[in-house]
PDB file of N, CA and C in Angstrom:
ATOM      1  N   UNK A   1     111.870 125.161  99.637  1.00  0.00           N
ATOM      2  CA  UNK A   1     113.036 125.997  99.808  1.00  0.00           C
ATOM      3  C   UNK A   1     112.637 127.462  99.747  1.00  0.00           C
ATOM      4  N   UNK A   2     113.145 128.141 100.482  1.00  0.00           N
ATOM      5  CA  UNK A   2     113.201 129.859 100.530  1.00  0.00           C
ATOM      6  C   UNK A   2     113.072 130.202  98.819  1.00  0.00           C
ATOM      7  N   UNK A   3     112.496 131.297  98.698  1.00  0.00           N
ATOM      8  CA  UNK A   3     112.910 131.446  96.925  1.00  0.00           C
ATOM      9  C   UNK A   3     114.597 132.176  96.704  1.00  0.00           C
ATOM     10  N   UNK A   4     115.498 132.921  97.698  1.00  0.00           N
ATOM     11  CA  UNK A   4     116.326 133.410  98.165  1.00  0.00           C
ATOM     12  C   UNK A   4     117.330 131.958  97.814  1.00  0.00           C
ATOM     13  N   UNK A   5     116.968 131.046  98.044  1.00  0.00           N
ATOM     14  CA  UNK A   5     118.128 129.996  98.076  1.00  0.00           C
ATOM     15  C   UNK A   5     118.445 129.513  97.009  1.00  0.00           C
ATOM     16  N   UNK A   6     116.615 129.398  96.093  1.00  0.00           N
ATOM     17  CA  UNK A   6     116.361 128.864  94.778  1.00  0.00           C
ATOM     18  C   UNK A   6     117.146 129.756  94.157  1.00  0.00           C
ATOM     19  N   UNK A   7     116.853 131.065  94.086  1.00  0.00           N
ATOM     20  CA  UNK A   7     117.638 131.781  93.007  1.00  0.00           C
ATOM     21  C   UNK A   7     119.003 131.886  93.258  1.00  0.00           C
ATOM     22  N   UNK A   8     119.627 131.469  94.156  1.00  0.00           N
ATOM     23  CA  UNK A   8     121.267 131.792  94.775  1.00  0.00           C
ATOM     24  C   UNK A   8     121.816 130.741  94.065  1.00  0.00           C
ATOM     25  N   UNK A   9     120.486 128.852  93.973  1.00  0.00           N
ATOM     26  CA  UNK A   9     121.124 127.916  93.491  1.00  0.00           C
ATOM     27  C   UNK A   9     121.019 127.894  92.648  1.00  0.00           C
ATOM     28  N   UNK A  10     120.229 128.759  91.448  1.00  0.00           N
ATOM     29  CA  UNK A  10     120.142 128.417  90.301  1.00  0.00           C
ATOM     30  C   UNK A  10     121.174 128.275  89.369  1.00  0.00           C
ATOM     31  N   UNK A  11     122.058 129.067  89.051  1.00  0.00           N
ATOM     32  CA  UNK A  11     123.401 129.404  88.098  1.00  0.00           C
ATOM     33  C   UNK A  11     123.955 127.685  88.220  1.00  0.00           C
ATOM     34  N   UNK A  12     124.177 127.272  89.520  1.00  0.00           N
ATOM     35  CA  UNK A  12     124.521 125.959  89.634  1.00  0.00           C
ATOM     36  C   UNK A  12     123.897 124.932  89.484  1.00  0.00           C
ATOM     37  N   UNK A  13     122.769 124.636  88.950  1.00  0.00           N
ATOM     38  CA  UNK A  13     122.142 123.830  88.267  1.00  0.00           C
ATOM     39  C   UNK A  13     121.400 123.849  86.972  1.00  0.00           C
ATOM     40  N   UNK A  14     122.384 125.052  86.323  1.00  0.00           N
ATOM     41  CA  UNK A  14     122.195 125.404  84.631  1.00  0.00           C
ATOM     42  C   UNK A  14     123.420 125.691  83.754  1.00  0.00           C
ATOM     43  N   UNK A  15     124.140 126.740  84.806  1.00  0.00           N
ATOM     44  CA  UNK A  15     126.007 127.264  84.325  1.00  0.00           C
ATOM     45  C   UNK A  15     126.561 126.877  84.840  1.00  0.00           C
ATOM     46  N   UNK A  16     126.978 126.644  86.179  1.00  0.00           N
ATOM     47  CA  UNK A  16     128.208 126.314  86.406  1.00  0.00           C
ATOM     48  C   UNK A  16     128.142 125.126  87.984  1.00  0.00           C
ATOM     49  N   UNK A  17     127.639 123.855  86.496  1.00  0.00           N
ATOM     50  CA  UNK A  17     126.968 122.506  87.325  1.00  0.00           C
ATOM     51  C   UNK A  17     128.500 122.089  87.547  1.00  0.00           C
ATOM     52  N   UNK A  18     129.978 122.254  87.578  1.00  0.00           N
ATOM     53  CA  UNK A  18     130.860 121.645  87.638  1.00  0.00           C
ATOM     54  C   UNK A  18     131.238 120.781  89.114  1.00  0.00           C
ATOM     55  N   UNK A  19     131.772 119.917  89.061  1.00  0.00           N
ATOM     56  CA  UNK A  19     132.270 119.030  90.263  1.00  0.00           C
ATOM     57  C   UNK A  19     133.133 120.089  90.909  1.00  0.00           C
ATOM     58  N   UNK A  20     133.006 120.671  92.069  1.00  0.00           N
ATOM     59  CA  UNK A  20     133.772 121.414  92.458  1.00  0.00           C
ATOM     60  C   UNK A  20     135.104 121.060  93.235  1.00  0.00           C
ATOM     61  N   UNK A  21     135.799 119.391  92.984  1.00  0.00           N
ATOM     62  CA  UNK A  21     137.030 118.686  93.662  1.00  0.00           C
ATOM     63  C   UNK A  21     137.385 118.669  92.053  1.00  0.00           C
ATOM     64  N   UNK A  22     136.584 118.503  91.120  1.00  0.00           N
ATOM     65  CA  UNK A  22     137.593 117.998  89.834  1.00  0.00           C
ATOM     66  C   UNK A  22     138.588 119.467  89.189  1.00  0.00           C
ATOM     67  N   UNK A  23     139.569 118.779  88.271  1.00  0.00           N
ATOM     68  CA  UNK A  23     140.454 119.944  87.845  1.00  0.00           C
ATOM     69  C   UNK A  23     139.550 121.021  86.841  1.00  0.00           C
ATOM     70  N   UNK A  24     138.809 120.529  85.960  1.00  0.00           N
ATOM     71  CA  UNK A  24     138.290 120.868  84.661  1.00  0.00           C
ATOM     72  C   UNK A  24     138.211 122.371  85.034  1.00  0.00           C
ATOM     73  N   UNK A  25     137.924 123.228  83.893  1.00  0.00           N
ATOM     74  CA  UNK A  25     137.856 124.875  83.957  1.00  0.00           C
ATOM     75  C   UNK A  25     136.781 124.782  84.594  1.00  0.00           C
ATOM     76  N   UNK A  26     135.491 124.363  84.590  1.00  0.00           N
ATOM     77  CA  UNK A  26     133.977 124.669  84.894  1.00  0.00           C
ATOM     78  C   UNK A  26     133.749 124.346  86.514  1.00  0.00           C
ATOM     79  N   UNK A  27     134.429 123.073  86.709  1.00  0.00           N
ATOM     80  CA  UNK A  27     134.745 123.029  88.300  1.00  0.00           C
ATOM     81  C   UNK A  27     135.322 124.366  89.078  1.00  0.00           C
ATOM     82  N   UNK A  28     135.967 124.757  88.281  1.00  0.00           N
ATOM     83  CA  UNK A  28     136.888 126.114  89.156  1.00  0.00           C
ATOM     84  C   UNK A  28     135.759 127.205  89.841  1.00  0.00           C
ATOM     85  N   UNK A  29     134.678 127.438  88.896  1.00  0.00           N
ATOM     86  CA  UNK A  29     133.287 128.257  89.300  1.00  0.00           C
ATOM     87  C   UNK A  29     133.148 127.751  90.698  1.00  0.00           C
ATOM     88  N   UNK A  30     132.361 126.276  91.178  1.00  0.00           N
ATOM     89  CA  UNK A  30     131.793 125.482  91.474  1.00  0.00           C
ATOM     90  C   UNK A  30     132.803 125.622  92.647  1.00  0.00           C
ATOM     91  N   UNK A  31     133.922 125.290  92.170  1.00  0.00           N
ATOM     92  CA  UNK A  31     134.662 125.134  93.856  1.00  0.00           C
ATOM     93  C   UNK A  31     134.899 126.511  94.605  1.00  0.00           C
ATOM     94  N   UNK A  32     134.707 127.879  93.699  1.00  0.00           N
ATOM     95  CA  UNK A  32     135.132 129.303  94.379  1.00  0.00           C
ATOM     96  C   UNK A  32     133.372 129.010  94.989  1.00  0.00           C
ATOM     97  N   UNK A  33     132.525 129.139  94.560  1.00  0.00           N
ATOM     98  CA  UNK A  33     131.628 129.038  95.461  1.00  0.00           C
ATOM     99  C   UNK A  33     131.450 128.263  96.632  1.00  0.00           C
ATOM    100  N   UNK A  34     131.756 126.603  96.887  1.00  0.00           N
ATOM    101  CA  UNK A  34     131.521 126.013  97.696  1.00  0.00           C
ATOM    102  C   UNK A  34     132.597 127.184  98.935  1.00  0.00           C
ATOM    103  N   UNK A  35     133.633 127.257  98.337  1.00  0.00           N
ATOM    104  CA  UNK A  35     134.656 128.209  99.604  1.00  0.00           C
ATOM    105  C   UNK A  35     134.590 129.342 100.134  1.00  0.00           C
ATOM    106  N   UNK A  36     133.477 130.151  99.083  1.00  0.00           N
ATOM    107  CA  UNK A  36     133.005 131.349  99.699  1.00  0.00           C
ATOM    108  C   UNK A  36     131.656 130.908 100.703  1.00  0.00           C
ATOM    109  N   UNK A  37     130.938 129.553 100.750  1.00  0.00           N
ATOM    110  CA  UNK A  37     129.819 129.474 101.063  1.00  0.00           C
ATOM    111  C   UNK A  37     130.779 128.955 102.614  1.00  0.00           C
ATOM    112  N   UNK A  38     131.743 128.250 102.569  1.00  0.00           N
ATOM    113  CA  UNK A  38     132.841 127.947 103.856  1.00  0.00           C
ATOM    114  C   UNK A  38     132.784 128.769 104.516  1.00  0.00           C
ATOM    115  N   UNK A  39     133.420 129.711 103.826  1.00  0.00           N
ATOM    116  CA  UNK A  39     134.184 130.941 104.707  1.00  0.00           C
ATOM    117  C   UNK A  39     132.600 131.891 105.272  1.00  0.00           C
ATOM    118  N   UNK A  40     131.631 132.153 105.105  1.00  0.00           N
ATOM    119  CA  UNK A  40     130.776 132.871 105.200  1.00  0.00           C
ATOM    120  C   UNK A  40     129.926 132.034 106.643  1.00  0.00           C
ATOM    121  N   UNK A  41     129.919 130.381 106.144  1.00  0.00           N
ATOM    122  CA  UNK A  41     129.205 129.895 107.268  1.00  0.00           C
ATOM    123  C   UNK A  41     130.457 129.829 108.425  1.00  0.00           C
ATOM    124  N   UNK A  42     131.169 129.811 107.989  1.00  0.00           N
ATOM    125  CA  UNK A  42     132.495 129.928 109.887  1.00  0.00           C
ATOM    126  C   UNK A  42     132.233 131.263 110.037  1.00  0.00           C
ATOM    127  N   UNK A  43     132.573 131.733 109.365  1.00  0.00           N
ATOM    128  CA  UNK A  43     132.200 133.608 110.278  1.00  0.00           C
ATOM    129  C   UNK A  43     131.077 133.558 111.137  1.00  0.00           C
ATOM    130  N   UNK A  44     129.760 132.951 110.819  1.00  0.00           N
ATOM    131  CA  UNK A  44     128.477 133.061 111.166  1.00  0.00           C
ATOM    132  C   UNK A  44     128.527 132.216 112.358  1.00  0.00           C
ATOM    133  N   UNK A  45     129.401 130.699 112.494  1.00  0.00           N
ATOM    134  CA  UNK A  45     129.725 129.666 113.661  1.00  0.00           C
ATOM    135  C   UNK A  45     130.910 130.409 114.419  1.00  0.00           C
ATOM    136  N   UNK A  46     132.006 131.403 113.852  1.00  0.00           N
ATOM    137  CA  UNK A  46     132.756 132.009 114.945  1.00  0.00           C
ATOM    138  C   UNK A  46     134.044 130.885 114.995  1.00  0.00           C
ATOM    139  N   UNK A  47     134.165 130.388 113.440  1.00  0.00           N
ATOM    140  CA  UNK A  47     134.479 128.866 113.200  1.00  0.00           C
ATOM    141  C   UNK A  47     135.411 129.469 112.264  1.00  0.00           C
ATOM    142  N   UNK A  48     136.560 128.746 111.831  1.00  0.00           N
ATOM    143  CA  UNK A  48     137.453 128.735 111.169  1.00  0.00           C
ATOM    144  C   UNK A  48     137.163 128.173 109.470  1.00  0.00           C
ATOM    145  N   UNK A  49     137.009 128.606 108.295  1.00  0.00           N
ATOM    146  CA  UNK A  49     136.809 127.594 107.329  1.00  0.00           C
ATOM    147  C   UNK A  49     137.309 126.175 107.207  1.00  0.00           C
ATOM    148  N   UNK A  50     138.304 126.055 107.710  1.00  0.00           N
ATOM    149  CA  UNK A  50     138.889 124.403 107.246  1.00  0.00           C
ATOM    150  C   UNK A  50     138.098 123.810 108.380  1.00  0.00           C
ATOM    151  N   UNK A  51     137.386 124.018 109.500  1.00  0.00           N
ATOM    152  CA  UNK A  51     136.406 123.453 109.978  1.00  0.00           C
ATOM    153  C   UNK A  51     135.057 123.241 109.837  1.00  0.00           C
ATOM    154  N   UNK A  52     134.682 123.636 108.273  1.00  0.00           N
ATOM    155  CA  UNK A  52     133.258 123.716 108.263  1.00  0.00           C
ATOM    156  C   UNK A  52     133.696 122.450 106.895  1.00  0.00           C
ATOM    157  N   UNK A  53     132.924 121.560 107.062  1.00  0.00           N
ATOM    158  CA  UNK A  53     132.184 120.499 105.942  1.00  0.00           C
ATOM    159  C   UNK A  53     131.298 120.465 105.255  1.00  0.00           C
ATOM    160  N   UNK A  54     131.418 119.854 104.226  1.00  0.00           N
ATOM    161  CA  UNK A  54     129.798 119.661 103.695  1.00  0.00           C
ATOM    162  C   UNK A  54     129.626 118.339 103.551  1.00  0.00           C
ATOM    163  N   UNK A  55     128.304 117.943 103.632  1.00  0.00           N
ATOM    164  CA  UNK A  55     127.956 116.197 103.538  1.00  0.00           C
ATOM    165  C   UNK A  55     127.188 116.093 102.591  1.00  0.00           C
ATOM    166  N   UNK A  56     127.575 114.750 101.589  1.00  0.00           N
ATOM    167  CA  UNK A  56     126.074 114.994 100.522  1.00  0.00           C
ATOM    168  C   UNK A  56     124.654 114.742 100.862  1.00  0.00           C
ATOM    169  N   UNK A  57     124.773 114.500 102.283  1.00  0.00           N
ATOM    170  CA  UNK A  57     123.242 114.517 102.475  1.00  0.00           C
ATOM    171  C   UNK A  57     123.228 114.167 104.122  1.00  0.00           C
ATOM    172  N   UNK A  58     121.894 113.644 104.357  1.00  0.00           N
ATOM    173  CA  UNK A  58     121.829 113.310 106.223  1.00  0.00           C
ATOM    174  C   UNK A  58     122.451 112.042 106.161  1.00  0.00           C
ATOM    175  N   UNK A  59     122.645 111.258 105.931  1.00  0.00           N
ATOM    176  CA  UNK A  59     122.887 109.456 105.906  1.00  0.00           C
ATOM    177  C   UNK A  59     124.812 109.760 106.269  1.00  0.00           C
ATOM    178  N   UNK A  60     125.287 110.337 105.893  1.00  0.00           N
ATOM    179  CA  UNK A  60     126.896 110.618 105.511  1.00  0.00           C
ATOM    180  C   UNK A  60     126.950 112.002 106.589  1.00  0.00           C
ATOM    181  N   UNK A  61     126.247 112.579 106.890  1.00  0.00           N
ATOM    182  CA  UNK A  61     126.463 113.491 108.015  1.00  0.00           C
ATOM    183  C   UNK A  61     126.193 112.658 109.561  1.00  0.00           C
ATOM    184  N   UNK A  62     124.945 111.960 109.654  1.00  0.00           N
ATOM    185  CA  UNK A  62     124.942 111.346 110.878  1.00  0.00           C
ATOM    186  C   UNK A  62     125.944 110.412 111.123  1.00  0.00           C
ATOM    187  N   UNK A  63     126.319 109.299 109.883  1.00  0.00           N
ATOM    188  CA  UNK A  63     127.544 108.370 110.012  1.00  0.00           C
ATOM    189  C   UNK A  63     128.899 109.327 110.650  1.00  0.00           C
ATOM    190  N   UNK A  64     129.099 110.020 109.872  1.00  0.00           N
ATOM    191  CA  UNK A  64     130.430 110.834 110.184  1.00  0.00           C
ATOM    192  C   UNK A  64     130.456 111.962 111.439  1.00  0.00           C
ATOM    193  N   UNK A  65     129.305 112.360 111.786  1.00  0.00           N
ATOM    194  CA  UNK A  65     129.152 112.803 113.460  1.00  0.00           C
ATOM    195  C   UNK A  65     129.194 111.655 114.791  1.00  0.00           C
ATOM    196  N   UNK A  66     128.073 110.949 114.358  1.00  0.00           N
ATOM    197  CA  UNK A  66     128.493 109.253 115.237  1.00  0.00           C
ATOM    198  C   UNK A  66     130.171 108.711 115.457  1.00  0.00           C
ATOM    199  N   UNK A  67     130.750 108.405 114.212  1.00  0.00           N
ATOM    200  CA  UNK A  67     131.608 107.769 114.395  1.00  0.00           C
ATOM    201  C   UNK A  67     132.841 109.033 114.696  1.00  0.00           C
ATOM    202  N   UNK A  68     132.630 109.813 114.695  1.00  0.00           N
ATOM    203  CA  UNK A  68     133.357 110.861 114.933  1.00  0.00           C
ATOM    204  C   UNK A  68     133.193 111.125 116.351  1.00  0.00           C
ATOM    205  N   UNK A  69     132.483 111.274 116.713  1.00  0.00           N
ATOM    206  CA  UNK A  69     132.125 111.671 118.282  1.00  0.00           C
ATOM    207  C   UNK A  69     132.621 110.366 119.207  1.00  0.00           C
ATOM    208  N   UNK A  70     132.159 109.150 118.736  1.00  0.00           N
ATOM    209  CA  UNK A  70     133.080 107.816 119.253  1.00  0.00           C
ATOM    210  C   UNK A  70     134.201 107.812 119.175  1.00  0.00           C
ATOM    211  N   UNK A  71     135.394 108.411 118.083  1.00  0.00           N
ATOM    212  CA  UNK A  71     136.615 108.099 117.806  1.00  0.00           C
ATOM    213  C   UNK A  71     137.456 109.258 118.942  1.00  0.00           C
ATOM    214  N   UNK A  72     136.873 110.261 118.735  1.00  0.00           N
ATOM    215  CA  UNK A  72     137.215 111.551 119.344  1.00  0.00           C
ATOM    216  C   UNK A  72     136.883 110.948 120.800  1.00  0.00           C
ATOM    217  N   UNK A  73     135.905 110.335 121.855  1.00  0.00           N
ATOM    218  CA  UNK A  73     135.996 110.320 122.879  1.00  0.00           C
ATOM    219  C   UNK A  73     135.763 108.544 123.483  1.00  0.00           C
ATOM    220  N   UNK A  74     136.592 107.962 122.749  1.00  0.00           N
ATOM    221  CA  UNK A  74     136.196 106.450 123.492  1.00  0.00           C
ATOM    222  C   UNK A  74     137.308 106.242 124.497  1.00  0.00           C
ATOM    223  N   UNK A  75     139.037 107.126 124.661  1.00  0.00           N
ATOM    224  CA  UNK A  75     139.211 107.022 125.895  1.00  0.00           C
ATOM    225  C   UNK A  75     138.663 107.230 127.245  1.00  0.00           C
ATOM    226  N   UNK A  76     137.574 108.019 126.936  1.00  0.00           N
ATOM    227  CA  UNK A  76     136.293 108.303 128.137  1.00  0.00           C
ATOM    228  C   UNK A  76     135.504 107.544 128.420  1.00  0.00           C
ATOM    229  N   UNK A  77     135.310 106.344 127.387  1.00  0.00           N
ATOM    230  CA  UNK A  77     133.581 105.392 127.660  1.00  0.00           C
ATOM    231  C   UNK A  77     133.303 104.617 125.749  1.00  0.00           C
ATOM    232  N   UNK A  78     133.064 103.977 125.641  1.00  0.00           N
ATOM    233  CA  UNK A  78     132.268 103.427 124.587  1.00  0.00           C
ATOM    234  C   UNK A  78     131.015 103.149 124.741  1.00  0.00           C
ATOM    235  N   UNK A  79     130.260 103.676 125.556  1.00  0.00           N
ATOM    236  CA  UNK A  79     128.747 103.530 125.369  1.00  0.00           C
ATOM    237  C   UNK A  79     128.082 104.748 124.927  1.00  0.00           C
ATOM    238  N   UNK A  80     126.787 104.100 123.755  1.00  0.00           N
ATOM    239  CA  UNK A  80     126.289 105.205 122.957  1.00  0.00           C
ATOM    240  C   UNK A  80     124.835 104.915 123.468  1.00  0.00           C
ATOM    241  N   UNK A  81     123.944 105.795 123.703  1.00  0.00           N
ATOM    242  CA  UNK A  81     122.702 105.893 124.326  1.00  0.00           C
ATOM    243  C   UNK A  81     122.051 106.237 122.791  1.00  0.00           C
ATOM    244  N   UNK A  82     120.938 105.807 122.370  1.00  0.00           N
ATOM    245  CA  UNK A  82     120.087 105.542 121.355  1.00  0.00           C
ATOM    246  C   UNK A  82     118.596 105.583 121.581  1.00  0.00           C
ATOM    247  N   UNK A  83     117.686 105.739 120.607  1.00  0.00           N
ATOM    248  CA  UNK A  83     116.448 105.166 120.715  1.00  0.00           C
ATOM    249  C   UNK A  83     116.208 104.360 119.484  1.00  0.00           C
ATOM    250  N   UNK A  84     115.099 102.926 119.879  1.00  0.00           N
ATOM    251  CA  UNK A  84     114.942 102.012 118.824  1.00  0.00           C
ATOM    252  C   UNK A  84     114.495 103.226 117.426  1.00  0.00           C
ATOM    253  N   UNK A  85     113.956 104.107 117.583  1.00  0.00           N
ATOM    254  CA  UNK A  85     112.953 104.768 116.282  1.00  0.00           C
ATOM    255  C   UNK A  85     114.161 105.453 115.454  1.00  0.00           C
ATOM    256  N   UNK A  86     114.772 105.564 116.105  1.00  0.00           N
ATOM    257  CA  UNK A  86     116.270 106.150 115.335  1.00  0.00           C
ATOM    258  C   UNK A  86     116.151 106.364 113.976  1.00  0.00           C
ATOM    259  N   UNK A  87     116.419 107.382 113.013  1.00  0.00           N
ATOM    260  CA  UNK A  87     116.100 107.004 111.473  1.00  0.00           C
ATOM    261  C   UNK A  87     117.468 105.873 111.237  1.00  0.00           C
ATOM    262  N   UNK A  88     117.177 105.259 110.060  1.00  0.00           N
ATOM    263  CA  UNK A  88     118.269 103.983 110.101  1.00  0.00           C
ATOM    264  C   UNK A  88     119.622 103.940 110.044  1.00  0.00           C
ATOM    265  N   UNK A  89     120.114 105.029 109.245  1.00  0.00           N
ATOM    266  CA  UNK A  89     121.263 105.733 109.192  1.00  0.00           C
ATOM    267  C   UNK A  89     122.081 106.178 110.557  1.00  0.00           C
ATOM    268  N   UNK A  90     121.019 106.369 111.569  1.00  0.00           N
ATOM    269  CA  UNK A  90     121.546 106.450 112.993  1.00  0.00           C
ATOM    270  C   UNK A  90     121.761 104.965 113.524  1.00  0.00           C
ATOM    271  N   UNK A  91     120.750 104.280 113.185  1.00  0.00           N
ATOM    272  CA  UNK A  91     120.780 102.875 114.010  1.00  0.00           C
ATOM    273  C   UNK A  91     122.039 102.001 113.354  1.00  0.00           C
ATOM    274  N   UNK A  92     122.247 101.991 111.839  1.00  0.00           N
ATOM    275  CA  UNK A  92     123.037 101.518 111.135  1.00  0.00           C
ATOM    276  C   UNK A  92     124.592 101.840 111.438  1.00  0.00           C
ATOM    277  N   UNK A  93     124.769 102.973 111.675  1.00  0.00           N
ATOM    278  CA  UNK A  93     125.873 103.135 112.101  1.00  0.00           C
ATOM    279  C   UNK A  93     126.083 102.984 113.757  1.00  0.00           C
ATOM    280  N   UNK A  94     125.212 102.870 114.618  1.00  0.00           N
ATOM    281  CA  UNK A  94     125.288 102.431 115.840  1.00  0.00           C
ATOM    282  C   UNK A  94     125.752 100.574 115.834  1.00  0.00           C
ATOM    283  N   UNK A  95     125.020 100.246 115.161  1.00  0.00           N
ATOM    284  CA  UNK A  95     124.900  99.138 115.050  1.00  0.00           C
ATOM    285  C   UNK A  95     127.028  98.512 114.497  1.00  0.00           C
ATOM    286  N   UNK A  96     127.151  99.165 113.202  1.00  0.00           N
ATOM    287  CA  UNK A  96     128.436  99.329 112.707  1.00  0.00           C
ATOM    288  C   UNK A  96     129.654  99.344 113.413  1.00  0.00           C
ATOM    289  N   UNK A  97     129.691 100.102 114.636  1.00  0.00           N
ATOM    290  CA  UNK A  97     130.220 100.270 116.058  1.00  0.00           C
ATOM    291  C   UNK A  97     130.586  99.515 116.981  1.00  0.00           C
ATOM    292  N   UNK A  98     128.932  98.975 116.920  1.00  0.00           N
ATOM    293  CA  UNK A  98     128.702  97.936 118.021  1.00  0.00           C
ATOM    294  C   UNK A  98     129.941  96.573 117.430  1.00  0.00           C
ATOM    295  N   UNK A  99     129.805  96.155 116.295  1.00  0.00           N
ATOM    296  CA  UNK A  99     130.158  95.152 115.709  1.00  0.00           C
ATOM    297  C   UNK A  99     131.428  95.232 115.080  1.00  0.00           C
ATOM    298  N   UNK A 100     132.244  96.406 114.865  1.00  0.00           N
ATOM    299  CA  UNK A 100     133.057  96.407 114.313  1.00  0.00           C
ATOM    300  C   UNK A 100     134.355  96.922 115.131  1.00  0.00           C
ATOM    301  N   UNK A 101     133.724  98.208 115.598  1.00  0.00           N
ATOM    302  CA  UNK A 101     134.495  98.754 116.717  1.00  0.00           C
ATOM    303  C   UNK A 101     134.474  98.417 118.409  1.00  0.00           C
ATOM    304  N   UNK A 102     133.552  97.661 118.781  1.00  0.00           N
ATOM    305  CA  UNK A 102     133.107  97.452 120.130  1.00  0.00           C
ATOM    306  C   UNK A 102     132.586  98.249 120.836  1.00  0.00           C
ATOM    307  N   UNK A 103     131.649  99.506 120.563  1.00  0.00           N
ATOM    308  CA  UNK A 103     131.108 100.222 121.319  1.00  0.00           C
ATOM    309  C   UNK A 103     129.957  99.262 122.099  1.00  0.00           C
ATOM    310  N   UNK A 104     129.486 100.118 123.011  1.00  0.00           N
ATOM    311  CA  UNK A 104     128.425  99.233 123.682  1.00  0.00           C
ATOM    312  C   UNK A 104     127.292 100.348 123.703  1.00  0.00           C
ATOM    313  N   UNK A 105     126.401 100.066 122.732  1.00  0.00           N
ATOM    314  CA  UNK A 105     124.862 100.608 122.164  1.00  0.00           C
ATOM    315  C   UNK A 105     123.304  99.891 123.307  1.00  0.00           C
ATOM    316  N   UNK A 106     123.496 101.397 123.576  1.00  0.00           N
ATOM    317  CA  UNK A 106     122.029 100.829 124.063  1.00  0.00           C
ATOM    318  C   UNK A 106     120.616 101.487 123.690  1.00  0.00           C
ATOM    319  N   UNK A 107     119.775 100.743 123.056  1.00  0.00           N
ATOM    320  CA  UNK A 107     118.888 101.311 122.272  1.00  0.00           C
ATOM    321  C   UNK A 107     117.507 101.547 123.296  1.00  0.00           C
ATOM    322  N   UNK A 108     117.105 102.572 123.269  1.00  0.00           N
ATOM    323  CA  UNK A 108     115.941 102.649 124.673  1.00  0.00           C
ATOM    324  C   UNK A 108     114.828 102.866 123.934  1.00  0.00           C
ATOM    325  N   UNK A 109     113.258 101.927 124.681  1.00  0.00           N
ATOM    326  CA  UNK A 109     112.145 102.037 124.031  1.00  0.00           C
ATOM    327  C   UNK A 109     111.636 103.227 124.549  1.00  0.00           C
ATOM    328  N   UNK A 110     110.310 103.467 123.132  1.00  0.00           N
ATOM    329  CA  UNK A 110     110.112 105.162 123.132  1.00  0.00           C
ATOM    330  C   UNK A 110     108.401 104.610 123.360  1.00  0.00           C
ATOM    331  N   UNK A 111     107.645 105.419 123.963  1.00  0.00           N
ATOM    332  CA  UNK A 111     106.335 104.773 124.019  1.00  0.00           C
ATOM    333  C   UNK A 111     105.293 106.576 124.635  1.00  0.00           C
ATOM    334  N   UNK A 112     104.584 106.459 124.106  1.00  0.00           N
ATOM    335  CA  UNK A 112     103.581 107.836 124.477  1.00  0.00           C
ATOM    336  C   UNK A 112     103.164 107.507 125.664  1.00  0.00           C
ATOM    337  N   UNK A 113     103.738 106.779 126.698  1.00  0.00           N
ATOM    338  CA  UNK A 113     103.402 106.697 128.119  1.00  0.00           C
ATOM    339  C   UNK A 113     104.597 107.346 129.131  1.00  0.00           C
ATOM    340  N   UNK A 114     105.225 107.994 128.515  1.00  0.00           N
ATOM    341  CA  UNK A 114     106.510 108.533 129.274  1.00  0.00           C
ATOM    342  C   UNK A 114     106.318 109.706 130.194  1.00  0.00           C
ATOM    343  N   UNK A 115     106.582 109.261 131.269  1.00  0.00           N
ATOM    344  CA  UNK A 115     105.790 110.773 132.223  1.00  0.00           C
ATOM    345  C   UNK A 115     106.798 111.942 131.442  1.00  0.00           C
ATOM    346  N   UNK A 116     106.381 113.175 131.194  1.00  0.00           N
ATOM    347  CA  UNK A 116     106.690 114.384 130.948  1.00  0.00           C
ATOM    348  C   UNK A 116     107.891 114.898 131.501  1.00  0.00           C
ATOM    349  N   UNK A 117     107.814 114.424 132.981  1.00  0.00           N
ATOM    350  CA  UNK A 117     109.071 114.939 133.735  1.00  0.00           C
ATOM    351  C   UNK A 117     110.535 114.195 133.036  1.00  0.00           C
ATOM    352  N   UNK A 118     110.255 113.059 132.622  1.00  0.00           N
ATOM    353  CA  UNK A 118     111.674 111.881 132.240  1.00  0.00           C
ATOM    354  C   UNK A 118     111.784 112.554 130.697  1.00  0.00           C
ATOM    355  N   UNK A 119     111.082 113.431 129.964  1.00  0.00           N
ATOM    356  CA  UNK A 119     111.314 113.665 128.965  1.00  0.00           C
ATOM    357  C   UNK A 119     112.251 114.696 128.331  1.00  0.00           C
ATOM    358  N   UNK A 120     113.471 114.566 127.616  1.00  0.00           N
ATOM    359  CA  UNK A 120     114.303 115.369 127.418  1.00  0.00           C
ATOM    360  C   UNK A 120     113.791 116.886 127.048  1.00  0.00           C
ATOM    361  N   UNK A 121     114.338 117.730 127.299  1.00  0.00           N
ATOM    362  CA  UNK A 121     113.829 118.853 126.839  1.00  0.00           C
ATOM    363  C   UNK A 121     114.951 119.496 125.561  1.00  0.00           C
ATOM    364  N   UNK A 122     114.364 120.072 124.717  1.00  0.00           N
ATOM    365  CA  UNK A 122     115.166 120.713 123.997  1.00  0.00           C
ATOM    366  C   UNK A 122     115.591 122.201 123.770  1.00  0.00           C
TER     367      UNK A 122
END
């Protein structure tokens, strides 16, 4: 981590470790920060605060972009384009879809023989 981030996070993992959804006084710290850290990253996206989230981690961000991006556009199509190497959290919730919701997943093999030209660019 940046040392800039370390020291920004520190107070919150010594003073004011509070749950920032619970009522308690010490939460109250905890939640004015998470909302100033809101409001600062929408300014920076050009984004509204009640549109910015936080996820406790990648596993709960990819689930909730996946199934979000399916729910938001399956009057258009239910097919989700994939690769087998997927970290699992991607495949798991593809998979979740497939079986629960009826999307139609197609998982494409990845191999170091792929001409250059077929290769996505980023």
């Amino acid at each position: 981590m940046a040392p800039e981030v370390v020291e920004a996070m520190l107070p919150y993992f010594s003073e004011n470790y509070g749950n920032p959804s619970s009522v308690y006084e010490l939460a109250g710290t905890s939640k004015e920060a998470v909302s100033r850290s809101r409001e600062t990253i929408a300014g920076i996206l050009g984004a509204d605060a009640k549109e910015i989230y936080f996820t406790g981690c990648g596993t709960e961000a990819d689930n909730w972009a996946i199934v979000g991006a399916f729910e938001a556009y399956k009057e258009k199509g239910d097919h989700i384009i994939t690769t087998k190497i997927e970290h699992h959290a991607v495949l798991h919730t593809c998979e979740y879809l497939e079986k629960v919701r009826g999307a139609r997943i197609t998982y494409l093999d990845v191999d170091e023989k792929q001409p250059m030209e077929n290769r996505p660019t980023s």
